[in-house]
Protein backbone atom coordinates (compact mmCIF):
# COMPACT_ATOMS: atom_id res chain seq x y z
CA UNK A 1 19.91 -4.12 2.99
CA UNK A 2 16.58 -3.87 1.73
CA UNK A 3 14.68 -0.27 2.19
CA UNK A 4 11.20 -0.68 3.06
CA UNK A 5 9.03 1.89 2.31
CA UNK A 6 4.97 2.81 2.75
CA UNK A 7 3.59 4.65 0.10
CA UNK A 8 -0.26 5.84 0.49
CA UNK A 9 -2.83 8.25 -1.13
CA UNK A 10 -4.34 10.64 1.42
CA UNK A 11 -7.12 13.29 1.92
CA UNK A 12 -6.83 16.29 3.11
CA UNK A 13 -8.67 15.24 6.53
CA UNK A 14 -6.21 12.45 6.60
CA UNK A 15 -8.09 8.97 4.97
CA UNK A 16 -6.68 6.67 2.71
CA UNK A 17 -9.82 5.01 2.01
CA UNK A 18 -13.14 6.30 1.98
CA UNK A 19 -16.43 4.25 3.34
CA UNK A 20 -18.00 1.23 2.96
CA UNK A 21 -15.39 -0.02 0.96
CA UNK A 22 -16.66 -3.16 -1.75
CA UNK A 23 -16.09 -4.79 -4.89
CA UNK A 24 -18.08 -1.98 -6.17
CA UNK A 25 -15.98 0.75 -4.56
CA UNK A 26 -12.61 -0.90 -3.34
CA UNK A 27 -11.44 2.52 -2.50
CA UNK A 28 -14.77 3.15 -0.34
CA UNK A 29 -17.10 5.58 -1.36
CA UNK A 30 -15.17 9.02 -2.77
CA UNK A 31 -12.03 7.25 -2.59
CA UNK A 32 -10.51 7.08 -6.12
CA UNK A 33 -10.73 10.86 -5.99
CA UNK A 34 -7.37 11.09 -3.78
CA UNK A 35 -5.58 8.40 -6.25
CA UNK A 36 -6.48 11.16 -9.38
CA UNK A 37 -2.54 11.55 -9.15
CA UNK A 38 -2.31 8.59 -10.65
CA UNK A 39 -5.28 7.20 -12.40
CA UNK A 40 -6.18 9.45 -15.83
CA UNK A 41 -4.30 12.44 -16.64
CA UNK A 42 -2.50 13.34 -13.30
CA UNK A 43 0.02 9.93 -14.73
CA UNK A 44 1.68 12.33 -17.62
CA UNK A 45 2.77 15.35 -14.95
CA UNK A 46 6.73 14.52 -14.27
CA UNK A 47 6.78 14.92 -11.23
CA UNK A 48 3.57 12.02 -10.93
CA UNK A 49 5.64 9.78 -13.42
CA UNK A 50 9.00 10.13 -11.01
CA UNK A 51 7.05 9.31 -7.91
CA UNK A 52 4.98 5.96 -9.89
CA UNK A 53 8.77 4.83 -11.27
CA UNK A 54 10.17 5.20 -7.50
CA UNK A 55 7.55 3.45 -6.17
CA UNK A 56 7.51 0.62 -8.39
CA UNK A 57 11.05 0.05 -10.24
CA UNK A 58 13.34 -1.28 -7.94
CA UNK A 59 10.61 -3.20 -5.92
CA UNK A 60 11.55 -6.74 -4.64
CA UNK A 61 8.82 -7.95 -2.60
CA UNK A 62 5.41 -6.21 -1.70
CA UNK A 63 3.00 -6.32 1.54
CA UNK A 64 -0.52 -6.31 1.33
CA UNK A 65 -3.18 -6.54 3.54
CA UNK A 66 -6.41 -9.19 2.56
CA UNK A 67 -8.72 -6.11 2.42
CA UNK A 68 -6.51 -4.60 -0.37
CA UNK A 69 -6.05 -7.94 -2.53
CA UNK A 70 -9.71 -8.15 -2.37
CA UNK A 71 -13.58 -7.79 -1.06
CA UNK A 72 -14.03 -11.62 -0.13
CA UNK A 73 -14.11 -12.51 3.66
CA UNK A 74 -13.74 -15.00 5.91
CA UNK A 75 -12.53 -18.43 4.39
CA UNK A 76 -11.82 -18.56 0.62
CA UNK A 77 -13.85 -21.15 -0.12
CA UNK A 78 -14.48 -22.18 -3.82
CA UNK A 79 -13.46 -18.27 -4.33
CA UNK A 80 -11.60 -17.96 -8.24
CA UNK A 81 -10.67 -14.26 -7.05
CA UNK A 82 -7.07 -13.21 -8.23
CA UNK A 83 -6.84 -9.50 -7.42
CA UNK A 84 -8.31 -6.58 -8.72
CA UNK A 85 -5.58 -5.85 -11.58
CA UNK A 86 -6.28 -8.52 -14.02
CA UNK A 87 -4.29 -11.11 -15.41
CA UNK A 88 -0.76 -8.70 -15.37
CA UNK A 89 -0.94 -6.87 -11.59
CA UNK A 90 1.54 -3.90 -11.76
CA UNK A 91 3.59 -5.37 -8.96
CA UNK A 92 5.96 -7.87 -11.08
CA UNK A 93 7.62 -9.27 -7.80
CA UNK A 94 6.32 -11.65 -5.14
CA UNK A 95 3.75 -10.05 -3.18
CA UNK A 96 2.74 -11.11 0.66
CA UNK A 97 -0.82 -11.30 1.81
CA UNK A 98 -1.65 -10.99 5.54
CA UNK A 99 -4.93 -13.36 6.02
CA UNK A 100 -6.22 -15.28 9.10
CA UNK A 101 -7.17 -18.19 6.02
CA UNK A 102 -4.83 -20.28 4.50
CA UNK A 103 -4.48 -20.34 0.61
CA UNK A 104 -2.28 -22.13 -2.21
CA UNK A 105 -0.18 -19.19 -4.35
CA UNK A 106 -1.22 -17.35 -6.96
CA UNK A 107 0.74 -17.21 -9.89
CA UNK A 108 -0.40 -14.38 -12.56
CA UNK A 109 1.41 -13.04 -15.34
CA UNK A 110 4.58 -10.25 -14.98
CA UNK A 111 6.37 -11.88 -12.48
CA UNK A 112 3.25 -10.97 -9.96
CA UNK A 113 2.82 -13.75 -7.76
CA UNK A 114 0.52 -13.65 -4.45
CA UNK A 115 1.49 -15.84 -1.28
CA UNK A 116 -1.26 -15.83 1.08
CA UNK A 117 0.82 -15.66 5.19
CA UNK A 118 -1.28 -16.29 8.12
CA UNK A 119 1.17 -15.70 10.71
CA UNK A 120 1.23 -11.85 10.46
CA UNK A 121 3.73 -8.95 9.62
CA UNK A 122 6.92 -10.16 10.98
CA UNK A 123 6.27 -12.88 9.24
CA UNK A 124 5.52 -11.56 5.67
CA UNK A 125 8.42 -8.82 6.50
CA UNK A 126 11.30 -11.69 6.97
CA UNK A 127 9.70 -13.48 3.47
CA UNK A 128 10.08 -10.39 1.91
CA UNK A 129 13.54 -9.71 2.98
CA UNK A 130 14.11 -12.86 1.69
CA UNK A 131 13.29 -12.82 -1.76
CA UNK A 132 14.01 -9.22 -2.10
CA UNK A 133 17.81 -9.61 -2.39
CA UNK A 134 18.44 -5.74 -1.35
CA UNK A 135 15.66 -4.66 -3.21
CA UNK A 136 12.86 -2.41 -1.91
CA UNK A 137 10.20 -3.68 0.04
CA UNK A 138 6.73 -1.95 -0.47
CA UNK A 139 4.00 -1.78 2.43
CA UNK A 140 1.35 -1.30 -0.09
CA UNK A 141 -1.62 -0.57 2.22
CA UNK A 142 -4.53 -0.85 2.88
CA UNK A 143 -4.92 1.33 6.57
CA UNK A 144 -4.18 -2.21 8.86
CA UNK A 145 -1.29 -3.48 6.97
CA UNK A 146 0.31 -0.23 6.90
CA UNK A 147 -0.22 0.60 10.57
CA UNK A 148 0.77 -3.12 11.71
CA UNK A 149 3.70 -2.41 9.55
CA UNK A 150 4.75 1.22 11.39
CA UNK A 151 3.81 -0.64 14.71
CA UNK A 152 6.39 -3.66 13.97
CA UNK A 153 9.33 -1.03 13.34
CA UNK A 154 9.77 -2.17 9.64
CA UNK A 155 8.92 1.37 7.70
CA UNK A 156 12.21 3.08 7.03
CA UNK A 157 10.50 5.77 4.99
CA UNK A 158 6.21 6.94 4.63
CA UNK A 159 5.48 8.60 1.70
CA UNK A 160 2.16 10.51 1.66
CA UNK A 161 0.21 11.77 -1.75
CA UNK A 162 -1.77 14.36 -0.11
CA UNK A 163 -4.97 15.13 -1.96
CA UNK A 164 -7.12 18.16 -1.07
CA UNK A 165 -10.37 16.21 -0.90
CA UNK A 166 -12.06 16.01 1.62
CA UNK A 167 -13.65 12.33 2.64
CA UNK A 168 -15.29 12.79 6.07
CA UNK A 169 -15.26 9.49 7.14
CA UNK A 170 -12.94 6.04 6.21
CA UNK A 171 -10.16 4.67 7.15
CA UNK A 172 -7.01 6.91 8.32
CA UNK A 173 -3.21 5.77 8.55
CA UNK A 174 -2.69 7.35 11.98
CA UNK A 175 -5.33 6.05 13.91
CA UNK A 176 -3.78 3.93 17.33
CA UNK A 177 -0.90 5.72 17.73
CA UNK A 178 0.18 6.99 21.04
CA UNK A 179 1.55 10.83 20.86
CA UNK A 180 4.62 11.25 18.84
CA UNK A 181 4.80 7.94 17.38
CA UNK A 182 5.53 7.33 14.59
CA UNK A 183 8.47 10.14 15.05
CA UNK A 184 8.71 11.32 11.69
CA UNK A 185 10.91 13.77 10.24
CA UNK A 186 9.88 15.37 6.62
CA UNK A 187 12.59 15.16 3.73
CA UNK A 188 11.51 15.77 0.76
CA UNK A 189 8.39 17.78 -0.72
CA UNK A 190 7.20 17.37 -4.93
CA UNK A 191 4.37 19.34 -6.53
CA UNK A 192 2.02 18.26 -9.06
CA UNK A 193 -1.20 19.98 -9.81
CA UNK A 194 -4.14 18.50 -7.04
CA UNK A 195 -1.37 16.55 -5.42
CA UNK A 196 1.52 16.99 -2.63
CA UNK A 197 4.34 14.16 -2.76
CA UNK A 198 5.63 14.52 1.21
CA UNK A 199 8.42 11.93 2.34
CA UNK A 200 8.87 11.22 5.74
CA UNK A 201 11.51 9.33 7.13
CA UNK A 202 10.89 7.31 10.35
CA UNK A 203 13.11 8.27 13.39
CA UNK A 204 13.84 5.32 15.65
C-alpha cells in the first residue's frame, strides 16, 4: 500500500510561503530563504542529501495544488505555461493538479507528466493510488493542497524542514484546524546547519 507523505519547508513562526506570492516570487516575498536547505550549498550536507533522496526516490505519483504549478489564474486560456522547473521537472512520475479549470496533460521530459483534476483531493488521491503501484505518494504543497490533504485523512506521515527565519506574514500549514487535529506524534529528528528535519506521523 502506497505511503503518502507531506513534505514542506517552514519558518520559524510557522509559514511555508511568504507574501504576495508571483511569478516573480513563487515562494512570496522572503520565502526561498526557508528552502536554503535545499537550494545552493545546504544540498551537499548528508543529512540534506538523505532527506532530498527520501523525498523524491521512491515517488509514484505527486499532488499539487494550481498555486504551486504556477502564477496563472482563473481559466487557462491560450496560457503555454508548463511549470516552473523547465523542460525536465524533478518529479519524474505523474503528478496531479487540483484546479477548478479543465486542461489537456502535460507531457515534459523525465517521466514528469502534469494531469490537471477538477474534482478535488479524493479525487487526485485515488489517481494517484492508481498509478503509484505501492509507491509513495507526495502531497507536495502549496498551504491548500496540503491542508485539504490532512483534512481528507490521506497524510500518513508530515515532514517539516524547520527554518529559523522569521516571515511575519504568508501562508501557514496549520491554519483551520480545530484543537488537536491533526494528532501528530514526532518520530524522527535530523540536523543540518540552518535546518531541522522533524517527522511526524499522523495518529488516526
Amino acid at each position: 500500500m502506497s505511503r503518502t507523505n507531506l513534505s514542506m519547508s517552514m519558518s520559524a513562526d510557522g509559514f511555508v510561503a511568504g507574501p504576495q506570492q508571483s511569478a516573480d516570487h513563487p515562494l512570496g516575498i522572503g520565502g526561498q530563504r526557508v528552502h536554503a536547505w535545499h537550494i545552493g550549498p545546504g544540498l551537499d550536507h548528508p543529512v540534506n542529501r538523505q532527506v532530498m533522496s527520501e523525498m523524491l526516490d521512491d515517488m509514484g505519483a505527486t499532488i499539487m495544488g494550481r498555486n504551486m504549478f504556477g502564477p496563472v489564474r482563473g481559466e487557462w486560456g491560450a496560457s503555454d505555461w508548463t511549470g516552473w522547473w523547465g523542460d525536465e521537472p524533478p518529479y519524474h512520475c505523474p503528478v496531479f493538479v487540483l484546479t477548478h479549470h479543465a486542461r489537456e496533460p502535460i507531457e515534459l521530459e523525465g517521466g514528469t507528466t502534469f494531469f490537471f483534476v477538477t474534482d478535488g483531493i479524493e479525487s487526485a488521491y485515488a489517481q494517484a493510488t492508481a498509478v503509484a503501484a505501492g509507491r509513495s505518494i507526495s502531497i507536495a504543497g502549496g498551504a491548500s493542497c496540503a491542508r485539504q490533504a490532512i483534512s481528507a485523512g490521506i497524510v500518513d506521515e508530515i515532514d517539516i524542514q524547520l527554518s529559523p527565519e522569521i516571515l511575519g506574514s504568508g501562508e501557514r500549514l496549520f491554519d483551520g484546524f480545530a484543537p488537536g487535529r491533526p494528532e501528530l506524534e514526532l518520530v524522527r529528528v535530523l540536523e543540518a546547519p540552518g535546518v531541522a528535519h522533524l517527522r511526524y506521523r499522523v495518529v488516526r
